[in-house]
Protein backbone atom coordinates (compact mmCIF):
# COMPACT_ATOMS: atom_id res chain seq x y z
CA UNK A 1 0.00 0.00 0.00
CA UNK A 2 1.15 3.94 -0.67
CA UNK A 3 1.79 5.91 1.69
CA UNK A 4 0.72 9.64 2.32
CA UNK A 5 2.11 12.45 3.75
CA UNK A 6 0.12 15.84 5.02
CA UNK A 7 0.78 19.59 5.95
CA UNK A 8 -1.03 22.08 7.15
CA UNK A 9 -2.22 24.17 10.11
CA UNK A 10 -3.15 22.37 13.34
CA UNK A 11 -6.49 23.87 14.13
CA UNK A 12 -9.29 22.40 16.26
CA UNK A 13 -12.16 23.42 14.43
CA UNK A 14 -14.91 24.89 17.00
CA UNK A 15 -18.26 24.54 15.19
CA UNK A 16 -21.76 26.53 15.44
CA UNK A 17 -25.08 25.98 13.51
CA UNK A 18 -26.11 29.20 13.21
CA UNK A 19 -30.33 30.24 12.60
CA UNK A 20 -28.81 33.45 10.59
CA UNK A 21 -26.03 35.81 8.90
CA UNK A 22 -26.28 37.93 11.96
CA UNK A 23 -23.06 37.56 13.93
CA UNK A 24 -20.99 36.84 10.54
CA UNK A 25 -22.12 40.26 10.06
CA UNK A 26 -21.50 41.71 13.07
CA UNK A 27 -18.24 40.30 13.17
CA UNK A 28 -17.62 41.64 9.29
CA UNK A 29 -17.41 38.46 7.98
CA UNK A 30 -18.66 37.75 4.34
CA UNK A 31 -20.68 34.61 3.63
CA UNK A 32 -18.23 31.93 2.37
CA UNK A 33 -15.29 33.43 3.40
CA UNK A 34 -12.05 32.33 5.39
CA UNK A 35 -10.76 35.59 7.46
CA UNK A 36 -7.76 35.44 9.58
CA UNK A 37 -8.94 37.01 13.46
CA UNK A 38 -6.11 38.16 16.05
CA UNK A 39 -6.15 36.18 19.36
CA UNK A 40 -8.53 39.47 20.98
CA UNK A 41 -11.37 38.95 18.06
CA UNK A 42 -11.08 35.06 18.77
CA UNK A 43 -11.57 35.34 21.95
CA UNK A 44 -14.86 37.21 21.44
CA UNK A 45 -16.09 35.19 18.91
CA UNK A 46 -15.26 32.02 20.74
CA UNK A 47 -17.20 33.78 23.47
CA UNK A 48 -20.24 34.51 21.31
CA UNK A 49 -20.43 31.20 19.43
CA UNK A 50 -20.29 29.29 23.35
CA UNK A 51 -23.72 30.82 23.73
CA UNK A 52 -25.59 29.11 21.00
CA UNK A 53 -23.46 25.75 21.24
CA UNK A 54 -20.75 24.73 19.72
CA UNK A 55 -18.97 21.71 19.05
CA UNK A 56 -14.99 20.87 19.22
CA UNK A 57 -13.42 18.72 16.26
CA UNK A 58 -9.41 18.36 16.12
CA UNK A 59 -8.86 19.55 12.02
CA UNK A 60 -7.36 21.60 9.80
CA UNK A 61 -7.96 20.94 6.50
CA UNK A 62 -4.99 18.66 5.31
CA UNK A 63 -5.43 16.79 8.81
CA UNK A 64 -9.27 16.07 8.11
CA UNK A 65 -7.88 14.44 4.62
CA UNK A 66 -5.00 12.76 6.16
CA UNK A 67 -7.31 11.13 9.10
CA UNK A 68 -10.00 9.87 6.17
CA UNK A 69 -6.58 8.36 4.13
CA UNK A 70 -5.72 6.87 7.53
CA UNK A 71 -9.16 5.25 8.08
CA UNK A 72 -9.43 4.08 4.39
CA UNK A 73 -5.95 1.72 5.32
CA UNK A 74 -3.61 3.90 3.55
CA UNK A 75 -0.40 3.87 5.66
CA UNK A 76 -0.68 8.35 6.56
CA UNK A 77 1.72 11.20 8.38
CA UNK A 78 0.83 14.56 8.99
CA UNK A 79 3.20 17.55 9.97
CA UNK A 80 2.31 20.71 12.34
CA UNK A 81 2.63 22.73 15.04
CA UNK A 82 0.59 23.31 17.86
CA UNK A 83 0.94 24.62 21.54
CA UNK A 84 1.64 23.58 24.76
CA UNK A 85 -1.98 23.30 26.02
CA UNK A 86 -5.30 21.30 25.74
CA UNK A 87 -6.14 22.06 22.52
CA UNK A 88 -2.55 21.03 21.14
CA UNK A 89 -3.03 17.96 23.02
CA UNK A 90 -6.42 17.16 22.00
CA UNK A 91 -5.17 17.46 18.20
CA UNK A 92 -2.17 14.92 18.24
CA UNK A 93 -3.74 12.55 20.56
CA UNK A 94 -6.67 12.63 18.12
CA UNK A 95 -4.97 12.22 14.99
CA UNK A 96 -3.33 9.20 16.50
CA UNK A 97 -6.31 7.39 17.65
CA UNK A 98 -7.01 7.61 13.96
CA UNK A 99 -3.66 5.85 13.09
CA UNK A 100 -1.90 8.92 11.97
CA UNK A 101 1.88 8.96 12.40
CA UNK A 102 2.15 12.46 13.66
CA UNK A 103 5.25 14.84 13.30
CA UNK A 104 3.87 18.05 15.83
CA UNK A 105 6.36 21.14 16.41
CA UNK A 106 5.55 23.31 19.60
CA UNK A 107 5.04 26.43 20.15
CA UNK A 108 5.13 28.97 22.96
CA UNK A 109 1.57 30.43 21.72
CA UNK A 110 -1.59 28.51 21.88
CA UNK A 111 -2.70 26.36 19.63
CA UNK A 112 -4.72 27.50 16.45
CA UNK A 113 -8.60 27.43 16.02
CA UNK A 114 -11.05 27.37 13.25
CA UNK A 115 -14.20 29.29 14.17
CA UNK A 116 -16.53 27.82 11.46
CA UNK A 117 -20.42 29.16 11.15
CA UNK A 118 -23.08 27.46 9.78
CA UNK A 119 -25.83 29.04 7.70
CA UNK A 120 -28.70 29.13 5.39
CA UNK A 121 -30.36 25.79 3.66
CA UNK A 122 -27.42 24.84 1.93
CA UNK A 123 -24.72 24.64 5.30
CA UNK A 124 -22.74 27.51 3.87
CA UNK A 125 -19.41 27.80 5.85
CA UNK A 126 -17.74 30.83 7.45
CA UNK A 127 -14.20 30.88 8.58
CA UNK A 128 -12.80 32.84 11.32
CA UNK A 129 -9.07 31.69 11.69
CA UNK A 130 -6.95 32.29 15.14
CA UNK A 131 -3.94 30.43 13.74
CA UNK A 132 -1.82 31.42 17.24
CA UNK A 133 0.88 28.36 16.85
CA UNK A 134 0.36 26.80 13.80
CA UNK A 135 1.33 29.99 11.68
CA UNK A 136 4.73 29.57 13.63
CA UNK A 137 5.35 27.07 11.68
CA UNK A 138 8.35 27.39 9.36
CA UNK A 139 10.92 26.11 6.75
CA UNK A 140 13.36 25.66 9.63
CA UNK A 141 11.36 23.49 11.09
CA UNK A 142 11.70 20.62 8.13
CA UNK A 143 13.76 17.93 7.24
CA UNK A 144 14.81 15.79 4.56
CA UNK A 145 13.67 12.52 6.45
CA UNK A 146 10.34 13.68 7.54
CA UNK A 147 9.64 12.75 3.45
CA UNK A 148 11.19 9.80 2.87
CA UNK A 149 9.41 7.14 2.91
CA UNK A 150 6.11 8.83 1.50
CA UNK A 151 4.63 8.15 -2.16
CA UNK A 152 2.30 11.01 -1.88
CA UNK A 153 2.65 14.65 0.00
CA UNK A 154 -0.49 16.81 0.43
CA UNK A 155 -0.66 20.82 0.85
CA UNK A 156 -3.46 22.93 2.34
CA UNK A 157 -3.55 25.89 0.38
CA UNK A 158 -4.27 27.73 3.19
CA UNK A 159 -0.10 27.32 3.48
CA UNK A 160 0.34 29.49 0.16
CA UNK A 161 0.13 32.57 2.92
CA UNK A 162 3.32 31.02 5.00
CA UNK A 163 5.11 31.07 1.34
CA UNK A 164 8.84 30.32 3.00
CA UNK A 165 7.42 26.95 4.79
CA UNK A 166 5.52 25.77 1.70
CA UNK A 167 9.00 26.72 -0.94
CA UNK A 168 10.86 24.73 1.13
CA UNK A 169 8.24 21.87 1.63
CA UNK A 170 7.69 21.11 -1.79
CA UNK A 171 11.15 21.21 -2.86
CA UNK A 172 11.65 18.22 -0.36
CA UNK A 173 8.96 16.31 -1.11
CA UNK A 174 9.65 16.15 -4.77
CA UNK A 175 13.42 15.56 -3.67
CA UNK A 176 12.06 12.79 -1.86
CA UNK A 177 9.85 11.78 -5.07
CA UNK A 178 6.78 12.23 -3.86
CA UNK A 179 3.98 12.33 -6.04
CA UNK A 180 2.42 16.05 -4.92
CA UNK A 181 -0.88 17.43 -4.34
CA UNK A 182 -2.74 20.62 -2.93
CA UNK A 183 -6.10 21.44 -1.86
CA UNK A 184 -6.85 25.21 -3.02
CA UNK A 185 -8.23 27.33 0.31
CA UNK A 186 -10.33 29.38 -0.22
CA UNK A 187 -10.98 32.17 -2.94
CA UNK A 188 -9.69 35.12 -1.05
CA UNK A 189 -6.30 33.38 -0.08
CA UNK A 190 -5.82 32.10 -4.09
CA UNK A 191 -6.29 36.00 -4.70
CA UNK A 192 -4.52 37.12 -2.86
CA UNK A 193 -1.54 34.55 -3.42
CA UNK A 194 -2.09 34.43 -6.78
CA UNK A 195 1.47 34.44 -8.39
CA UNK A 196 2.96 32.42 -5.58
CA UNK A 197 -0.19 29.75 -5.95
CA UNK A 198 0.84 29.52 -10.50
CA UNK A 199 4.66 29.35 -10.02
CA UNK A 200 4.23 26.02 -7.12
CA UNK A 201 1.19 24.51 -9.60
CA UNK A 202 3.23 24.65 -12.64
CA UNK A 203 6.52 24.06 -10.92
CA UNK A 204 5.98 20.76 -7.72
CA UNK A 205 2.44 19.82 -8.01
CA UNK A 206 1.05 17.00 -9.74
CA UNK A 207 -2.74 17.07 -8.35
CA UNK A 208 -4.80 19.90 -7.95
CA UNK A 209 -7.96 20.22 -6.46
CA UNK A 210 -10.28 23.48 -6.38
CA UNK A 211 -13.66 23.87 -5.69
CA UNK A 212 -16.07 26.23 -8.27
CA UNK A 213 -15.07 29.76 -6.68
CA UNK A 214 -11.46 28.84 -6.09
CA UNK A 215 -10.73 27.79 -9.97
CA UNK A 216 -12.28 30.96 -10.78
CA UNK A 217 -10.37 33.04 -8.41
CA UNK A 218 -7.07 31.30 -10.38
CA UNK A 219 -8.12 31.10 -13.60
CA UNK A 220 -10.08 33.76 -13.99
CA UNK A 221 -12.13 31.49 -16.60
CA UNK A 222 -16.25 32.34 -15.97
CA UNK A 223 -17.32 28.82 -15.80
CA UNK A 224 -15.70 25.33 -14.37
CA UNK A 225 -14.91 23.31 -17.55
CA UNK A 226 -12.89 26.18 -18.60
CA UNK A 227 -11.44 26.63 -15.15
CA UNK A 228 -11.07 22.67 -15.12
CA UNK A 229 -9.04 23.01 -18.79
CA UNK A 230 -6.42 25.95 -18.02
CA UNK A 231 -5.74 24.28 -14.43
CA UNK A 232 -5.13 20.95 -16.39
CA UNK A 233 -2.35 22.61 -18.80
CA UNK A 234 -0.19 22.97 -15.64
CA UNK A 235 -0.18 19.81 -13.81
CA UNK A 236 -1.31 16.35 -14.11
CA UNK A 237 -4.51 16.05 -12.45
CA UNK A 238 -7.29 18.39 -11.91
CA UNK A 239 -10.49 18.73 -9.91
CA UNK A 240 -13.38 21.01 -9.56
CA UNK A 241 -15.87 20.56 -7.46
CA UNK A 242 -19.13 22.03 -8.12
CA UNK A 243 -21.17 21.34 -5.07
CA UNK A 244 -24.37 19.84 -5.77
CA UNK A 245 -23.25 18.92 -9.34
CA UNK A 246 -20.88 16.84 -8.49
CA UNK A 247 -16.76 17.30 -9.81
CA UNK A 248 -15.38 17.33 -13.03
CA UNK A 249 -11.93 15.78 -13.95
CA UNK A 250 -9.00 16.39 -16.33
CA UNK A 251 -5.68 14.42 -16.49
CA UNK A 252 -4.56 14.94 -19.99
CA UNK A 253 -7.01 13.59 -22.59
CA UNK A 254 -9.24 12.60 -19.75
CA UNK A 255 -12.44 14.36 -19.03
CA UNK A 256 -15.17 13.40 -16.74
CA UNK A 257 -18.00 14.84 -14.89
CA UNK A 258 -18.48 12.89 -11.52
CA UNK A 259 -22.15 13.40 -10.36
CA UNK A 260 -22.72 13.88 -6.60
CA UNK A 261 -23.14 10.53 -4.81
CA UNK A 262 -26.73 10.92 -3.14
CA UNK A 263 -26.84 11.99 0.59
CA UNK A 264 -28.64 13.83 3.08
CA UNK A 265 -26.69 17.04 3.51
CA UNK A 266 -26.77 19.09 6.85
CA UNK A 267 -22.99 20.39 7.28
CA UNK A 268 -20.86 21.11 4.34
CA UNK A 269 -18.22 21.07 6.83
CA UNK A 270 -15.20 18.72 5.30
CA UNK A 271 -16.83 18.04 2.42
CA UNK A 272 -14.06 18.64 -0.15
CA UNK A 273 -11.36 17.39 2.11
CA UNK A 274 -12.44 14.17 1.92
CA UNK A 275 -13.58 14.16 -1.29
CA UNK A 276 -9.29 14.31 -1.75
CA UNK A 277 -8.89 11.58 0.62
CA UNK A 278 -10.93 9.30 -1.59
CA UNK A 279 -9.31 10.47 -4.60
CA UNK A 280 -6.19 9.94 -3.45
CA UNK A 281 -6.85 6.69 -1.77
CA UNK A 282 -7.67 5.53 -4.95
CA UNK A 283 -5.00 6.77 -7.03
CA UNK A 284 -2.75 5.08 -4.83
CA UNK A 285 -4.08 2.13 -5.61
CA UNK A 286 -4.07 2.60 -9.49
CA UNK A 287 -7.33 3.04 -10.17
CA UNK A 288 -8.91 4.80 -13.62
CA UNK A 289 -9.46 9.08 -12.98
CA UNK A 290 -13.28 8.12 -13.10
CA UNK A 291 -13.35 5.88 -10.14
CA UNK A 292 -11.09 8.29 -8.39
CA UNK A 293 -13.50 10.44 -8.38
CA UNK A 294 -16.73 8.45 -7.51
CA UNK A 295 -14.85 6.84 -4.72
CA UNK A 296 -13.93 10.87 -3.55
CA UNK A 297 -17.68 11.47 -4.39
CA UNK A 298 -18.64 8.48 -1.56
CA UNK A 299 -17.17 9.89 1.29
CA UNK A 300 -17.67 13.34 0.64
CA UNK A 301 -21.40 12.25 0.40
CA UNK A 302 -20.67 10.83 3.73
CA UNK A 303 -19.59 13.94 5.68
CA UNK A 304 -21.87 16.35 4.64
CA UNK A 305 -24.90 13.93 6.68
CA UNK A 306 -22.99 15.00 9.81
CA UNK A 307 -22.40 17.79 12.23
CA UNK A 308 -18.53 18.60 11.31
CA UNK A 309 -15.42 16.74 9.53
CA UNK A 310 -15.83 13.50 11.63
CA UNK A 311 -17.90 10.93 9.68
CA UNK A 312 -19.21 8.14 12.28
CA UNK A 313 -19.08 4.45 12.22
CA UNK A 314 -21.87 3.41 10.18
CA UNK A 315 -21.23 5.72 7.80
CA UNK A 316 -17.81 4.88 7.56
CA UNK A 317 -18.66 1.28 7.52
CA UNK A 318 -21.13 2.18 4.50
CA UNK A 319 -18.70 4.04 2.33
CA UNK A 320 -16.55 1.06 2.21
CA UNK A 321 -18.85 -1.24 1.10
CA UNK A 322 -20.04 1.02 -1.71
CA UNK A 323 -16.32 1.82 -2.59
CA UNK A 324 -15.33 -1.71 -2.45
CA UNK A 325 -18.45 -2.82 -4.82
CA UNK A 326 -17.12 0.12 -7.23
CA UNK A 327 -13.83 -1.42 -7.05
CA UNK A 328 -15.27 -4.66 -8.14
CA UNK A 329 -17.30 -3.67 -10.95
CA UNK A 330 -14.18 -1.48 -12.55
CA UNK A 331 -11.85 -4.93 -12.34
């Protein structure tokens, strides 16, 4: 079996279903968006989400696709930094009960958080980002051997902002001949890492994946085929998800359009991280583009029935049946 590596920042996501837009606007935060807070604004909105409820899931998005590849029996590592305090804790003793061989750099500042707000009929998601000690994180911090060994490496684009740490990161990996792929964040942080984002793509990565507003923010193509096309001329693989629709894929002459494998949705929450651990799961294991991304299409379909990136047991249990009868019918 192939083995993956992950980056990305440590963050325990804190999550609130939310009856409106009214504290994402009183907290200027635009629908959709990820916006970075500084530890004071956290604070208060950590304070204001406690009073409706809120729930607390270890993630970050590369870790939420590294613990799926983990689950699915792909042999997984992840690489971060976190503090010296419960919520650092919480994170690598979590990712580890998962089967995740962890690499974790400390920090003296606390550990990050994800904020995320839940609105509207379709689950729309809301990021407010205290990233406290995983934006420490830097290209000091790596070495050589924390690669070797791995067939694949995986990026959060949410890195693209620490642009020193993720230089340095891909250069090892493909050193180490890794097979590379990133997960676009989202549309603000391609825009405003837009050069940076083009020269890694066409330089490191092999597999991209974007979702609808994200391939536009990098393309600048108006609709996803074409964004799907012109992200396709600079690496090997591309994805873009289109929500509802489903995903389309491109690896050189290949083009498909992956409808959305039926579900129940109540939390988009996660939803296109594990769509890349399924993908790459089955990659790993050789398996045509088009199953790739029905088997990313399962578990995706998965996660969005829950309350967060944490898919439960029966689920779980369900998604491998259906991927392992997909499996069978493509031999």
């Amino acid at each position: 079996m192939k083995s993956i590596l992950g980056i990305g920042n440590a963050l325990t996501d804190i999550l609130a279903i939310l009856p409106d837009d009214s504290l994402l606007k009183q907290y200027h935060l635009p629908l959709g968006s990820m916006q970075h807070v500084d530890m004071e604004t956290g604070d208060r909105i950590w304070e204001a989400l406690r009073k409706v409820g809120v729930k607390y899931v270890p993630g970050g998005s590369a870790a939420n696709t590294i613990t799926c590849t983990s689950i699915l029996g792909m042999p997984s590592g992840y690489i971060g930094k976190i503090g010296d305090d419960e919520l650092g804790q919480l994170f690598k003793s979590t990712m580890e009960q998962f089967g995740v061989r962890t690499t974790m750099f400390h920090s003296d500042k606390s550990s990050g958080r994800c904020m995320v707000f839940i609105t509207g009929a379709n689950a729309e998601r809301t990021f407010a980002d205290y990233m406290g000690a995983a934006l420490e994180m830097g290209p000091g911090d790596l070495k050589p051997e924390y690669f070797e060994g791995y067939d694949y490496f995986h990026i959060e684009g949410y890195l693209v902002q620490n642009q020193d740490l993720l230089a340095r990161a891909v250069q090892m990996a493909k050193e180490a001949g890794c097979i590379i792929s990133i997960d676009m964040a989202s549309y603000n942080v391609v825009e405003s890492n837009d050069a940076f984002l083009h020269n890694i793509i066409e330089r490191y990565v092999d597999i991209v994946f974007a979702n609808e507003t994200e391939a536009r923010a990098f393309t600048k193509a108006e609709d996803p085929l074409s964004s799907l096309r012109e992200i396709a001329s600079m690496c090997k693989v591309a994805i873009v998800k289109v929500g509802k629709d489903g995903s389309w894929i491109k690896g050189g002459e290949e083009e498909y359009h992956i409808p959305a494998w039926p579900a129940n949705p109540v939390d988009g929450t996660g939803a296109g991280d594990t769509y890349a651990a399924g993908f790459l799961y089955a990659h790993s294991l050789g398996l045509p583009l088009k199953v790739c991304g029905e088997i990313g299409s399962i578990i995706a379909a998965k996660v969005v029935e829950v309350v967060g990136t944490k898919i439960d047991i029966p689920r779980w249990r369900a998604a491998k049946e259906e991927i392992r009868a997909l499996i069978v019918a493509n031999e």
